[in-house]
C-alpha atoms as a PDB file:
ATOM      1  CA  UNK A   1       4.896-157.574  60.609  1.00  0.00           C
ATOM      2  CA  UNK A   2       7.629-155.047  60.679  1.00  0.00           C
ATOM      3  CA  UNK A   3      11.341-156.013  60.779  1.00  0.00           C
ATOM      4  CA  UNK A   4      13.805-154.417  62.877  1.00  0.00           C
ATOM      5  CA  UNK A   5      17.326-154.109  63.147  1.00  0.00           C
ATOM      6  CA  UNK A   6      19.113-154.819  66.271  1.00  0.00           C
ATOM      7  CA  UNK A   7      22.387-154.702  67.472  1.00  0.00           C
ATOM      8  CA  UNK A   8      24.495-156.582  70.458  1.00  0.00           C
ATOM      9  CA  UNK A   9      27.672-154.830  71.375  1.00  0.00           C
ATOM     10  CA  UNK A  10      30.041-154.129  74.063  1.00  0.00           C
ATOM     11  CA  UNK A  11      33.130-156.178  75.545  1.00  0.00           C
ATOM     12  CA  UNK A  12      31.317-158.530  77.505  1.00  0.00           C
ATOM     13  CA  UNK A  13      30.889-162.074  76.898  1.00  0.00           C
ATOM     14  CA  UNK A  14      27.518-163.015  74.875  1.00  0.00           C
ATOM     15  CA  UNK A  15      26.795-161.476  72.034  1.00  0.00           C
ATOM     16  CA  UNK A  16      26.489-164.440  69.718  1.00  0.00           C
ATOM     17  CA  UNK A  17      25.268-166.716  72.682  1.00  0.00           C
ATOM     18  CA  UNK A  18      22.757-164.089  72.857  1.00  0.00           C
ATOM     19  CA  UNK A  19      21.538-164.300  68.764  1.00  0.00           C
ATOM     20  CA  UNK A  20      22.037-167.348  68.349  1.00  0.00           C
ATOM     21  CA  UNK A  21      18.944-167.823  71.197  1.00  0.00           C
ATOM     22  CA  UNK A  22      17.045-165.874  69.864  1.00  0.00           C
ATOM     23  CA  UNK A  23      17.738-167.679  66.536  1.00  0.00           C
ATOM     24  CA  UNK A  24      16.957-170.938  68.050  1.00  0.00           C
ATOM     25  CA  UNK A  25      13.590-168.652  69.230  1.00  0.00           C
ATOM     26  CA  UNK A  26      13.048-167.886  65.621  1.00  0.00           C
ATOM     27  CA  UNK A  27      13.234-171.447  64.661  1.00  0.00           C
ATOM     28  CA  UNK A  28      10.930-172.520  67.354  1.00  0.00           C
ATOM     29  CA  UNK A  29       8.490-170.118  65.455  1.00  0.00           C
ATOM     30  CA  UNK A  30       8.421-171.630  62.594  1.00  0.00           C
ATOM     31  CA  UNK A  31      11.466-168.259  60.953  1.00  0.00           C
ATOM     32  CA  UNK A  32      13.886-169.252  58.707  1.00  0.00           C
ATOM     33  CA  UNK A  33      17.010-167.870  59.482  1.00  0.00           C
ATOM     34  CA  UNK A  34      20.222-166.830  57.472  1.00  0.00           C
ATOM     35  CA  UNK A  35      23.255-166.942  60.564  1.00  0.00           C
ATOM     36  CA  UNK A  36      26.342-164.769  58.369  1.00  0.00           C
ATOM     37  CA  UNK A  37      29.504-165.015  60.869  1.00  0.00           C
ATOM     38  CA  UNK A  38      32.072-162.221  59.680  1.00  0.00           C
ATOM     39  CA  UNK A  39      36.089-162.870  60.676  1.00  0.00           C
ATOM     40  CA  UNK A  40      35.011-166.379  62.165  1.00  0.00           C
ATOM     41  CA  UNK A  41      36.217-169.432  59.912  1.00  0.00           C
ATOM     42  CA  UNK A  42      36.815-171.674  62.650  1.00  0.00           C
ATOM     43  CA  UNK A  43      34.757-174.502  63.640  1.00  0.00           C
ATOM     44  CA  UNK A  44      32.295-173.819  66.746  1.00  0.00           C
ATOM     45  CA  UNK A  45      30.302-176.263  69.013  1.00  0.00           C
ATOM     46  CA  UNK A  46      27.085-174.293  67.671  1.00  0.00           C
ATOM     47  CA  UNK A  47      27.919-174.673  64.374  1.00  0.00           C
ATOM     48  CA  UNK A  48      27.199-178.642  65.371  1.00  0.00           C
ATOM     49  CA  UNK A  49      23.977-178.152  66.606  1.00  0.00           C
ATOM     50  CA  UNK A  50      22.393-175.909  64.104  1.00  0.00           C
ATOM     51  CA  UNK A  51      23.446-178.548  61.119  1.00  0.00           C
ATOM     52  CA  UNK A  52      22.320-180.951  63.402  1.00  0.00           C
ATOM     53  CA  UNK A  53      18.993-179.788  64.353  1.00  0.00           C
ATOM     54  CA  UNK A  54      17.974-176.693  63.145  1.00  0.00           C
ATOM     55  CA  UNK A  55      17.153-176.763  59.230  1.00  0.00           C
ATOM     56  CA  UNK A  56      15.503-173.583  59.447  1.00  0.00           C
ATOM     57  CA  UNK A  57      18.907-172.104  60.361  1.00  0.00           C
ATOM     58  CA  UNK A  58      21.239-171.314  57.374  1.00  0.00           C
ATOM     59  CA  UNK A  59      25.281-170.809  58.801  1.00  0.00           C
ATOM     60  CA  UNK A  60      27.706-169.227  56.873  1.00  0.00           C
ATOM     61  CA  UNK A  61      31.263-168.346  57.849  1.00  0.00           C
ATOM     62  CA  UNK A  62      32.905-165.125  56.063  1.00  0.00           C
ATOM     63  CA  UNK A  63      36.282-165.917  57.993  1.00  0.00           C
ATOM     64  CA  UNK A  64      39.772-167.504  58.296  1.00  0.00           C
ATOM     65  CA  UNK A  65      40.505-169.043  61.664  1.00  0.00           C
ATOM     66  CA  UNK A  66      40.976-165.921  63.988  1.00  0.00           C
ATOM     67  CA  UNK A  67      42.920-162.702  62.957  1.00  0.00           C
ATOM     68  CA  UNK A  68      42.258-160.803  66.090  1.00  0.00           C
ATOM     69  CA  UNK A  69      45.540-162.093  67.283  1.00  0.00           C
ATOM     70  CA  UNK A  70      47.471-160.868  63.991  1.00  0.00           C
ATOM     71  CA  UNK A  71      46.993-157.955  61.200  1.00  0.00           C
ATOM     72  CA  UNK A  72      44.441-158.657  58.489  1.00  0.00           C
ATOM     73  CA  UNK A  73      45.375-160.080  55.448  1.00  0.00           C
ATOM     74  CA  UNK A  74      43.959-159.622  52.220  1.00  0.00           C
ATOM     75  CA  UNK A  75      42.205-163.059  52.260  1.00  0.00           C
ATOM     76  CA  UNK A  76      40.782-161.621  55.230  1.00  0.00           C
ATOM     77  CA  UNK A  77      39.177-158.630  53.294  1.00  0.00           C
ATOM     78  CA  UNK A  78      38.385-161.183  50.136  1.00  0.00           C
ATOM     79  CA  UNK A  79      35.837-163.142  52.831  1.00  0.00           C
ATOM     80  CA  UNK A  80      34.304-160.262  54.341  1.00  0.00           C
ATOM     81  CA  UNK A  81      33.256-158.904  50.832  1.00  0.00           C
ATOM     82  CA  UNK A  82      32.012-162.078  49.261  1.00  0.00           C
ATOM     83  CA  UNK A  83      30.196-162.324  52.620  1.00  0.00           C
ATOM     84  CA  UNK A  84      28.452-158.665  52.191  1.00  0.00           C
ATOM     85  CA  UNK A  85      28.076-159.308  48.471  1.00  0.00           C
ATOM     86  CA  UNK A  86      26.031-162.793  49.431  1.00  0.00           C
ATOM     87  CA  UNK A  87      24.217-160.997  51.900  1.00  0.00           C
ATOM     88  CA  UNK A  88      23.020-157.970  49.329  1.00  0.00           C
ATOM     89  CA  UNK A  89      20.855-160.546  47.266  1.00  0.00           C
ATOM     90  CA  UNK A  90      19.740-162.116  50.820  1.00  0.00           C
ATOM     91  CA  UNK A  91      18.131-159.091  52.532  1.00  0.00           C
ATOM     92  CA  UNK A  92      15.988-158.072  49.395  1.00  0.00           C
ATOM     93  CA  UNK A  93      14.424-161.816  48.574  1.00  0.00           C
ATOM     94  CA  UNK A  94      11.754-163.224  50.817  1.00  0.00           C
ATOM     95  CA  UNK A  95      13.739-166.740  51.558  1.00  0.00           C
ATOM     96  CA  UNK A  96      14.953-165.292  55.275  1.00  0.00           C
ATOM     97  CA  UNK A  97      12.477-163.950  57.700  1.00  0.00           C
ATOM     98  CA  UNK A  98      16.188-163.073  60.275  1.00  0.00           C
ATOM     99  CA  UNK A  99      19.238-162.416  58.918  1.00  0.00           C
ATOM    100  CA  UNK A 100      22.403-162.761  61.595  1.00  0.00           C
ATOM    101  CA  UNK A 101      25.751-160.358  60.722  1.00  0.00           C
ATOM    102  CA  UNK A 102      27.643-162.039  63.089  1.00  0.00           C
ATOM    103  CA  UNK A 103      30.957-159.636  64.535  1.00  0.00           C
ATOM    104  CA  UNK A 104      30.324-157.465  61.405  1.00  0.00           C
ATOM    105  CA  UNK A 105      30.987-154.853  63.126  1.00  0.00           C
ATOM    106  CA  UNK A 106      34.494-156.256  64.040  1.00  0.00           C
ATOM    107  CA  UNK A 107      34.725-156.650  60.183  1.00  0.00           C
ATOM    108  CA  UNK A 108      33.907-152.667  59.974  1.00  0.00           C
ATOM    109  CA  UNK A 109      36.433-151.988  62.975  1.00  0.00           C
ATOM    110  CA  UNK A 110      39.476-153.946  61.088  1.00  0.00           C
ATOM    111  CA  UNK A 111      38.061-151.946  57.885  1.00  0.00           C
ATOM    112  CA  UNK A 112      37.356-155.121  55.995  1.00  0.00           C
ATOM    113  CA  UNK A 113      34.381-153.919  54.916  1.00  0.00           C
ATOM    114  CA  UNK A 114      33.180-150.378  54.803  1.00  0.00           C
ATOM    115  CA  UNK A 115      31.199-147.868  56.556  1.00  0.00           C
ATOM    116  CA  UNK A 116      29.075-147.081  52.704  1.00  0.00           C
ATOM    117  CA  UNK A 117      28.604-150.519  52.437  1.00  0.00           C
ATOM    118  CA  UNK A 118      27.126-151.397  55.185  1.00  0.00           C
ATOM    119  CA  UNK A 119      24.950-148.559  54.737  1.00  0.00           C
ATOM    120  CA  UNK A 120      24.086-149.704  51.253  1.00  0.00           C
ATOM    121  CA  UNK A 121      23.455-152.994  52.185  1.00  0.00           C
ATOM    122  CA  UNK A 122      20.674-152.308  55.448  1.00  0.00           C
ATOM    123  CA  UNK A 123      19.248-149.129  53.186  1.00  0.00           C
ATOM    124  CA  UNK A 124      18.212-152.134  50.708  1.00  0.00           C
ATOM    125  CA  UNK A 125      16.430-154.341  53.387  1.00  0.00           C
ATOM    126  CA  UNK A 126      13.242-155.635  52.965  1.00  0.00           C
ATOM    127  CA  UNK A 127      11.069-153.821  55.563  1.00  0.00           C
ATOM    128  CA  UNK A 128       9.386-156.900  57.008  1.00  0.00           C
ATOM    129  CA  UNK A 129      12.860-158.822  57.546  1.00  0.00           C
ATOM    130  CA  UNK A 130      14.690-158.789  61.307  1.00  0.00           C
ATOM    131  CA  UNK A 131      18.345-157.833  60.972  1.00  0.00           C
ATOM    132  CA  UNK A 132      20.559-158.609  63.743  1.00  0.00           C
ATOM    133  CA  UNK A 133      24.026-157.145  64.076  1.00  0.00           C
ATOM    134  CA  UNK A 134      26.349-158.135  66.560  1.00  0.00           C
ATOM    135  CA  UNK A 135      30.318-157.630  67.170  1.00  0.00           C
ATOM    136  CA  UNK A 136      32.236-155.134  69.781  1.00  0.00           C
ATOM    137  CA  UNK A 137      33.100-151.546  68.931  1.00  0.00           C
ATOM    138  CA  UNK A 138      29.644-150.556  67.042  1.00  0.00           C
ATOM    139  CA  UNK A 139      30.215-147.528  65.551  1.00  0.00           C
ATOM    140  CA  UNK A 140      28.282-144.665  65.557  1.00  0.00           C
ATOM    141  CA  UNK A 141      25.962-145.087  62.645  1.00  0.00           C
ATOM    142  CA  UNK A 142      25.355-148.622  63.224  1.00  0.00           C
ATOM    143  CA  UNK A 143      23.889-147.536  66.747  1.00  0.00           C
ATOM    144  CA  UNK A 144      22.120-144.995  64.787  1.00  0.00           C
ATOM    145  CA  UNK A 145      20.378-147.164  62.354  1.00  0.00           C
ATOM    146  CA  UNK A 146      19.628-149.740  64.834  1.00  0.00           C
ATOM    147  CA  UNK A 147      16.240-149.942  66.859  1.00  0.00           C
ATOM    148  CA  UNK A 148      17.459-151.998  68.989  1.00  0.00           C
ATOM    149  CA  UNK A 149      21.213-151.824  71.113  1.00  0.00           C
ATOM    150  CA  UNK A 150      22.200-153.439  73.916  1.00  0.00           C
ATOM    151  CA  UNK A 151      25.519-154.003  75.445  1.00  0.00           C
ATOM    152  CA  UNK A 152      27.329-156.415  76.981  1.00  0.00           C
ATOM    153  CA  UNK A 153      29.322-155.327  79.871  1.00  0.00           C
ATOM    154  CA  UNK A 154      32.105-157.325  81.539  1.00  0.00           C
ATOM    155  CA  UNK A 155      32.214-156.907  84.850  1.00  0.00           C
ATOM    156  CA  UNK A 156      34.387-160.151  85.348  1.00  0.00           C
ATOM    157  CA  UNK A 157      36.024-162.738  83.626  1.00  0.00           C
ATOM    158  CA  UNK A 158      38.039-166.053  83.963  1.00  0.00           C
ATOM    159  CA  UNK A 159      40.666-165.459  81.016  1.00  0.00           C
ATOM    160  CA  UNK A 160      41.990-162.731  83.434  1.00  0.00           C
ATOM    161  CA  UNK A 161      42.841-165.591  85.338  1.00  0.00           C
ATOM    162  CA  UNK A 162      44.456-167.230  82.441  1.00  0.00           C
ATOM    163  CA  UNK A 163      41.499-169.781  82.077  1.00  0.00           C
ATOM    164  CA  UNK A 164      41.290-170.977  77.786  1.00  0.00           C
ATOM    165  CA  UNK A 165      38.340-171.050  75.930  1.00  0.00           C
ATOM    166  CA  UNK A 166      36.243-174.053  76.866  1.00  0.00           C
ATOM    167  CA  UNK A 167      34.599-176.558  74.307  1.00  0.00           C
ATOM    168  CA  UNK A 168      30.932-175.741  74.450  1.00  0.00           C
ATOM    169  CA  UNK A 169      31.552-172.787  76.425  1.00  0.00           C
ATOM    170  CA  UNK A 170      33.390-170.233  74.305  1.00  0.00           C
ATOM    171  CA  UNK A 171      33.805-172.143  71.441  1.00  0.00           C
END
C-alpha cells in the first residue's frame, strides 16, 4: 500500500485532536505509529493515554514548555534538530507504518528548522509509510508536497472570551 503525506493546517482549533484520531485509527488497525511533537515539551492529557494504552503509539516531544509566548532560544533550535535528525533514520526503516510531525510547521515558521531540511527529510521517505504534518502557517512547499491539506478554520472561540485552556480539553 502506498503512503501519503498529509497535512492539517489553519488557525482553528484541532489539528492534533484531529491526528492523534486518526492515530488512535491506526492503532486500532493493527499500525505502529511514531507521534514526533515539534516546540511542545509540556506535559498533555494525551500524552497519558497513549503511554497508557496505546503501545503501538511511540510519543516524542522535540520541545521546551511553550515559546509561542516568547522569542526562541537556542535550546529551542537544539530540540527541533535532534528531533529532525531522529526522524531522518525513522522515515527510511520499516519500524513505523505513520509517522506524526506534530506543529513542524510552527518549527519551520519560527525557523528552527529549515525549509532544505524538511525537504531532505520527506524526499528520503519510504514510499509505503503515511506522513502526517500538522502545525499553522504551512508554507508553500509543504502544501505542495502534501497529498493531502485540510484546514482548520476558526469561526469562533472561547479564549476570545478570556476562557484558559481546559485539562483534557486543550491540554
Amino acid at each position: 500500500m502506498r503512503g501519503y503525506i498529509h497535512v492539517y493546517t489553519g488557525c482553528g482549533k484541532g489539528k492534533t485532536t484531529a491526528v492523534l484520531g486518526l492515530s488512535v485509527r491506526a492503532h486500532g488497525a493493527g499500525k505502529k505509529i511514531f507521534f514526533s511533537q515539534f516546540v511542545k515539551g509540556k506535559h498533555y492529557s494525551e500524552i497519558e493515554t497513549v503511554l497508557k494504552h496505546l503501545p503501538n503509539i511511540t510519543l516524542k516531544q522535540y520541545g521546551n514548555g511553550c515559546f509561542i509566548v516568547r522569542t526562541p532560544e537556542q535550546y529551542d533550535i537544539d530540540s527541533a534538530q535532534e528531533g529532525l535528525k531522529e526522524l531522518e533514520n525513522i522515515v527510511c526503516n520499516s519500524e513505523y507504518d505513520i509517522i506524526v510531525m506534530d506543529e513542524l510547521n510552527i518549527a519551520l515558521y519560527y525557523n528552527l528548522v529549515s525549509k532544505e531540511q524538511v525537504i531532505n527529510l520527506l524526499n528520503k521517505k519510504d514510499p509505503k509509510k503515511e506522513i502526517i504534518i500538522t502545525g499553522r502557517y504551512a508554507p508553500d512547499f509543504i502544501i505542495e508536497l502534501a497529498d493531502l491539506v485540510t484546514e482548520m478554520k476558526e469561526i469562533k472561540h472561547y479564549y476570545t472570551k478570556g476562557v484558559d485552556a481546559r485539562e483534557g480539553i486543550e491540554f
